[in-house]
Protein backbone atom coordinates (compact mmCIF):
# COMPACT_ATOMS: atom_id res chain seq x y z
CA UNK A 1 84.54 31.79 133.03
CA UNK A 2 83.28 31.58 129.37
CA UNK A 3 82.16 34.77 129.72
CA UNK A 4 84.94 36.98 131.18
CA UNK A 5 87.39 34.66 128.15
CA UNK A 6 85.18 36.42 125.30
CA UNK A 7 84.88 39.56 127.28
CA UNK A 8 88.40 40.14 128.19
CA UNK A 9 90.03 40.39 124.58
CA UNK A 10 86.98 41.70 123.24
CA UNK A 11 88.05 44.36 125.35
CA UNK A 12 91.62 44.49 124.12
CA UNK A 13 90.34 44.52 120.89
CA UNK A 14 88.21 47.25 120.63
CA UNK A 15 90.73 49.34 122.77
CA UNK A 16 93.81 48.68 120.65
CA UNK A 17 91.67 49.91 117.45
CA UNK A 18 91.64 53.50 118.41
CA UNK A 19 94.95 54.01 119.49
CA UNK A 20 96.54 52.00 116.01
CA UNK A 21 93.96 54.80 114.38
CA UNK A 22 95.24 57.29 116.00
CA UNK A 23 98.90 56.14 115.17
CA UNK A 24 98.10 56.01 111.48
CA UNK A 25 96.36 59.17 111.54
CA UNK A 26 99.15 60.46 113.25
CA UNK A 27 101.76 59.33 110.83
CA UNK A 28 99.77 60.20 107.77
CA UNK A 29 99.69 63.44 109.31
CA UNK A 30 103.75 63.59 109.58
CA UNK A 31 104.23 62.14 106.08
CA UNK A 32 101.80 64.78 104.85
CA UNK A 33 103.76 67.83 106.98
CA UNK A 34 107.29 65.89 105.33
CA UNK A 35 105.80 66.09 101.84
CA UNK A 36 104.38 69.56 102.14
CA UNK A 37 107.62 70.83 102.87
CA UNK A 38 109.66 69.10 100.32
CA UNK A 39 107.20 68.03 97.33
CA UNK A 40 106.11 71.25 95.34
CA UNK A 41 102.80 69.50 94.18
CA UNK A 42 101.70 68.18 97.63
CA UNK A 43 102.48 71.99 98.58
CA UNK A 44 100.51 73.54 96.09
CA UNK A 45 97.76 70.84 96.70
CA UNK A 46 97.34 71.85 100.75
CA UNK A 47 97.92 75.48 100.14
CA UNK A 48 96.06 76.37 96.64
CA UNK A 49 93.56 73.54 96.82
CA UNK A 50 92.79 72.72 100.44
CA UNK A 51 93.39 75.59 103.26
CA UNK A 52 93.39 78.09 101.32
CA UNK A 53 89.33 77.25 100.00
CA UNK A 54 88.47 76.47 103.54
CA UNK A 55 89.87 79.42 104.99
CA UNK A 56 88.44 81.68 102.07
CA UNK A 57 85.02 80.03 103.03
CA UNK A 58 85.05 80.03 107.16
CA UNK A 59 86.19 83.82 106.52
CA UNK A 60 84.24 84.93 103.21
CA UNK A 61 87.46 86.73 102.40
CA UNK A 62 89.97 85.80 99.84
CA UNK A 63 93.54 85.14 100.78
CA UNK A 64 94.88 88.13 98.57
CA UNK A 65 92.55 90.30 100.43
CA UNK A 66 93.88 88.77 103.71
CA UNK A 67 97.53 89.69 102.55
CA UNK A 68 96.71 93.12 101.91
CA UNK A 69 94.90 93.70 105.11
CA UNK A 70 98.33 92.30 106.81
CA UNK A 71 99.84 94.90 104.77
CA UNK A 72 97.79 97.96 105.72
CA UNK A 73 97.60 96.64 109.76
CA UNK A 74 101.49 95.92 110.22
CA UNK A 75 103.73 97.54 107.42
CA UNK A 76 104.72 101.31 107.12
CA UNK A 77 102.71 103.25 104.69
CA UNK A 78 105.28 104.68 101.86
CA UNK A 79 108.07 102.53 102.54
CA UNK A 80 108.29 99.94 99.90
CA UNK A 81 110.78 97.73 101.97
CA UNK A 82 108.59 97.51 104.61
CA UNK A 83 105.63 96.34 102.68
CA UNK A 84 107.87 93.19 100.76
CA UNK A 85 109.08 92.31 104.26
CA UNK A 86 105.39 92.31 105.68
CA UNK A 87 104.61 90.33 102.74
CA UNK A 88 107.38 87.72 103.36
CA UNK A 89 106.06 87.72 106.87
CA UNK A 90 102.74 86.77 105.80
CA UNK A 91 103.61 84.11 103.23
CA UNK A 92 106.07 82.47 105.29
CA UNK A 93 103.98 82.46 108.95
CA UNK A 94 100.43 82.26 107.95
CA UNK A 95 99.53 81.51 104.47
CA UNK A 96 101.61 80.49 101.49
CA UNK A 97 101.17 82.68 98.07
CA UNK A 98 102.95 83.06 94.57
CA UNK A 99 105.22 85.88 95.11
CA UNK A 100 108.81 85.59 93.91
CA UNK A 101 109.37 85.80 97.73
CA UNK A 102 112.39 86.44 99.78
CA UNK A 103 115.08 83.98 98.52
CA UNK A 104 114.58 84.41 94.83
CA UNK A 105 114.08 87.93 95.37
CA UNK A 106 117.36 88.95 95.80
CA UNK A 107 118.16 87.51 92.66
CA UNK A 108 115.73 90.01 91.17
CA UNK A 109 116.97 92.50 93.12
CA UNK A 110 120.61 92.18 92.09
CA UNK A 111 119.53 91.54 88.21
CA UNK A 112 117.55 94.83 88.48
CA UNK A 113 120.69 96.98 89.87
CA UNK A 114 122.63 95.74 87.63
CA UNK A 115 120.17 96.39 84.44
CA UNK A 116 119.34 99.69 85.86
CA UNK A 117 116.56 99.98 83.52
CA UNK A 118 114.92 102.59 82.25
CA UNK A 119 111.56 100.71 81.18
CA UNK A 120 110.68 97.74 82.19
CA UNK A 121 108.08 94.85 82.21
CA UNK A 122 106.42 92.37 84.58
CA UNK A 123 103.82 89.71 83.30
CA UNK A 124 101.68 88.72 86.11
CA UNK A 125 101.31 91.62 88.79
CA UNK A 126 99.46 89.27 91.45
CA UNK A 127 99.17 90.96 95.03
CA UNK A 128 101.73 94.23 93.30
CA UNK A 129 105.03 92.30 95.75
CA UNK A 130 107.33 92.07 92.79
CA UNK A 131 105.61 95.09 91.70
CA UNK A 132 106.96 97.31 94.81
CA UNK A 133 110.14 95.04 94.78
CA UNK A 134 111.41 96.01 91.43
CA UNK A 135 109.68 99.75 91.56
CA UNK A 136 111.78 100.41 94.88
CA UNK A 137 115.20 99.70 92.84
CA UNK A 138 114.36 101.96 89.72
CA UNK A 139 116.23 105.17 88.94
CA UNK A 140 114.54 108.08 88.97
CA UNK A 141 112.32 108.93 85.40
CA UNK A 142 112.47 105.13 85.37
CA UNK A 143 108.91 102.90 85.24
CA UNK A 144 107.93 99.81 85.76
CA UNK A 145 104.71 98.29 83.67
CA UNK A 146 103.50 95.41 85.78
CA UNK A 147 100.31 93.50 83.95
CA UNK A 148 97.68 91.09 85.53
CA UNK A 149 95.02 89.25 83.47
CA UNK A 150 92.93 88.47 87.29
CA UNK A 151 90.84 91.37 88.13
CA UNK A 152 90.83 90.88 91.59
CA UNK A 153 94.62 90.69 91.87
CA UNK A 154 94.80 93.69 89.99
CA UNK A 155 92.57 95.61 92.11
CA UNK A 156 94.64 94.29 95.47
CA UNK A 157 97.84 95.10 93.59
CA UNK A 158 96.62 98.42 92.97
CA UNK A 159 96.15 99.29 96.62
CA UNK A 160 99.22 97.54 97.21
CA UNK A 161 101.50 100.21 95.26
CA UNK A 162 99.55 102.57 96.34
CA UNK A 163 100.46 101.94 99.75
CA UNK A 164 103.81 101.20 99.05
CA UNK A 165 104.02 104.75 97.66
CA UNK A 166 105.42 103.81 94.36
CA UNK A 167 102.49 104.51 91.84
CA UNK A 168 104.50 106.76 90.04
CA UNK A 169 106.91 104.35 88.94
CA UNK A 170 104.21 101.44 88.20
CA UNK A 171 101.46 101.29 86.02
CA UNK A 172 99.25 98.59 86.25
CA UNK A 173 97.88 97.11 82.58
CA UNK A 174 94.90 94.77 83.52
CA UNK A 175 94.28 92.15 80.63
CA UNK A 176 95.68 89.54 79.16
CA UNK A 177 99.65 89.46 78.14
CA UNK A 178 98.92 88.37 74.47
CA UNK A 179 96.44 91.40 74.04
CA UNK A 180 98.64 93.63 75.75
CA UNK A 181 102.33 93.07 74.58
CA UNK A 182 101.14 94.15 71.01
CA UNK A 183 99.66 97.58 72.10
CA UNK A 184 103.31 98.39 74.45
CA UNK A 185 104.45 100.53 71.40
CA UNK A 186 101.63 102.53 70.40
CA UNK A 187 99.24 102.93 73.02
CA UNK A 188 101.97 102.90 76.48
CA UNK A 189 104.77 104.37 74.30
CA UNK A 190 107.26 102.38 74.74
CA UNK A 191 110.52 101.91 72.39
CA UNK A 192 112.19 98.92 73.93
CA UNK A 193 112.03 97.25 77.14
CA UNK A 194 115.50 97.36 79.33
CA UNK A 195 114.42 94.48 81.53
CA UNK A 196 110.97 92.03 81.59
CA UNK A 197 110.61 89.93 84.50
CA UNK A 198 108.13 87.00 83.50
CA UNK A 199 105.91 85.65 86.36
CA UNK A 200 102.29 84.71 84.89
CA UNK A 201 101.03 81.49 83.59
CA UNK A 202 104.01 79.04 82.63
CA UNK A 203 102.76 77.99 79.41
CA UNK A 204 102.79 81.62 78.52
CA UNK A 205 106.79 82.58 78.72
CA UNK A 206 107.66 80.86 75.68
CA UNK A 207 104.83 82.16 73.63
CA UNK A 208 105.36 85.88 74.98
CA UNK A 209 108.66 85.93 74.58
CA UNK A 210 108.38 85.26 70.86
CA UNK A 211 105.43 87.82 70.79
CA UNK A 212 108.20 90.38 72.65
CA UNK A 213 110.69 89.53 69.80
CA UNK A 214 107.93 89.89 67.15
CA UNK A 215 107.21 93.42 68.12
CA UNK A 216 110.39 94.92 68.40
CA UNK A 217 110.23 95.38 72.01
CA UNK A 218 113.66 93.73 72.71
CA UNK A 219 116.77 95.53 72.04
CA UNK A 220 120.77 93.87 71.96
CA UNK A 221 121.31 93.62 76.18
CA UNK A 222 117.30 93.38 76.87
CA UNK A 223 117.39 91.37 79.76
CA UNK A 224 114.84 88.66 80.63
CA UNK A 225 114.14 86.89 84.12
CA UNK A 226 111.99 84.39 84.25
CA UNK A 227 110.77 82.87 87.78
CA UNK A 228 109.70 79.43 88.66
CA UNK A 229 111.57 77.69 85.33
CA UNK A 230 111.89 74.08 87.38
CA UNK A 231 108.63 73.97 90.08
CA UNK A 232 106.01 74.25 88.46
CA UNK A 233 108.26 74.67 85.61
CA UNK A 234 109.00 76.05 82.03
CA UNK A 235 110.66 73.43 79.96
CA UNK A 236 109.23 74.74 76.70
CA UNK A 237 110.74 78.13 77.81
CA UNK A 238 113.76 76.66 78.67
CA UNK A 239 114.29 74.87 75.60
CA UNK A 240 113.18 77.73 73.61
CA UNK A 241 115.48 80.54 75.10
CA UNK A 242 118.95 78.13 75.50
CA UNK A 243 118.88 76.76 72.03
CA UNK A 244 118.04 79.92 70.48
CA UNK A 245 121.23 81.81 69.40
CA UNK A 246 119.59 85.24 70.24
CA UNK A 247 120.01 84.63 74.16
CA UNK A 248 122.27 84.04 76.36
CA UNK A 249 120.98 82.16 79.56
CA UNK A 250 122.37 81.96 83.35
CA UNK A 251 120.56 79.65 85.33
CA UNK A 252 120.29 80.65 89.25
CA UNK A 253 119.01 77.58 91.45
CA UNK A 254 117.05 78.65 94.18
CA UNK A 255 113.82 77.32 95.71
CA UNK A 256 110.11 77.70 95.81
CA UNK A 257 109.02 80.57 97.54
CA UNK A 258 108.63 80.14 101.13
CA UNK A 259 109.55 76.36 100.79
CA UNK A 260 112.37 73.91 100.45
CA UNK A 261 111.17 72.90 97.70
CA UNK A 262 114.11 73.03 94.29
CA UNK A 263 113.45 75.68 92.24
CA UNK A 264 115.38 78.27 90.04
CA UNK A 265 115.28 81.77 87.98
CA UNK A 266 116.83 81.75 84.63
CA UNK A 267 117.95 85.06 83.24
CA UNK A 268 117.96 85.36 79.18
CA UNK A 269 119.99 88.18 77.86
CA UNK A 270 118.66 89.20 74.14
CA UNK A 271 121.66 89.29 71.58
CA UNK A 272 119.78 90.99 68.85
């Protein structure tokens, strides 16, 4: 009788330890799923730091590649709406990535109509999305310099207009924006810039937009859109451009691409 006393809720115990495991696990797992979806940083964490690597190593192929090949295998070749939407597709079923995405893009998309620029500027090409987005929306005789300081990117962005069948509106600079903003005027001939949509490193807007100023590539109406200004954010950018009585800012709340999580696009308008 001693025996089957110690052996009967030894064997509760060692039963009930798996399954409260397996609850934890469980709801570890749901909190995680709840924060991905809401908390930019746990987001970026998964995504950038955690399935993205292990994917990248289980298929010795890098995520931008894998976009691309989406591209090529599902989207039609010379229609530049067809290749964002494929894109969105993508981003938003399989695998998150930086674009400006779907949401926010419209707010591109109407800024750009309504600029109707004749030159204009993108810092930080990436996979070429905003790239084709922009490109598809520019008058004829119009162009579009898009530039990316990541070789790789560059090279998938590259086969990305191409595909999208608007390389004759985009030329892609590859190097870094502080190198290249100086050389706009002399070596890409360029007077002034209509419109510059600023999607690179963060810490860069505020720096480059001074560098834009100090070159005289901003004329009175220049219009500036700047993407991801509250996740992962641009306060220094912010600051800079809403204090400074040479723009005039509209904020446009929106949220992370493919994600609930808050974010927003703030359009600067140069005064002169």
């Amino acid at each position: 009788m001693l025996e089957m006393g110690i052996s009967i809720p030894s064997m509760l115990e060692s039963s009930s330890v798996p399954l409260f495991t397996v609850f934890i696990l469980l709801f570890i797992l749901l909190l995680f799923v709840v924060l991905i979806k809401k908390n930019g940083t746990a987001a970026l964490i998964w995504n950038e730091m955690i399935r993205e690597k292990v994917t990248n190593f289980i298929m010795n192929q890098s995520k931008e590649q894998r976009i691309l090949n989406f591209v090529l295998q599902n989207a039609v070749r010379g229609d530049p709406r067809s290749v964002v939407d494929t894109i969105d597709k993508y981003c938003s079923q399989k695998e998150w990535a930086m674009n400006v995405g779907n949401e926010k893009g419209l707010i591109l998309d109407k800024t750009v109509e309504e600029v109707n620029p004749s030159v204009a500027l993108e810092l930080g090409s990436y996979c070429g999305y905003s790239a084709v987005r922009i490109a598809r929306l520019l008058k004829a005789g119009a162009r579009l310099l898009t530039v990316e300081f990541n070789p790789q990117f560059a090279a998938i962005a590259r086969q990305m207009i191409e595909f999208a069948g608007v390389q004759d509106k985009v030329k892609l600079l590859e190097g870094p924006s502080e190198e290249i903003i100086p050389q706009l005027k002399k070596k890409y001939e360029v007077d002034t810039l209509d419109f510059v949509f600023l999607d690179h490193w963060k810490d860069r807007y505020r720096p480059d937009t001074i560098l834009l100023q100090e070159c005289n590539l901003l004329r009175k109406g220049s219009v500036l859109l700047a993407d991801n200004v509250i996740f992962p954010g641009a306060p220094d950018f912010l600051a800079y451009v809403r204090n400074s009585p040479r723009f005039q800012c509209t904020n446009y709340p929106s949220h992370l691409e493919y994600m609930q999580v808050e974010d927003a696009v703030e359009k600067a308008v140069f005064l002169g």
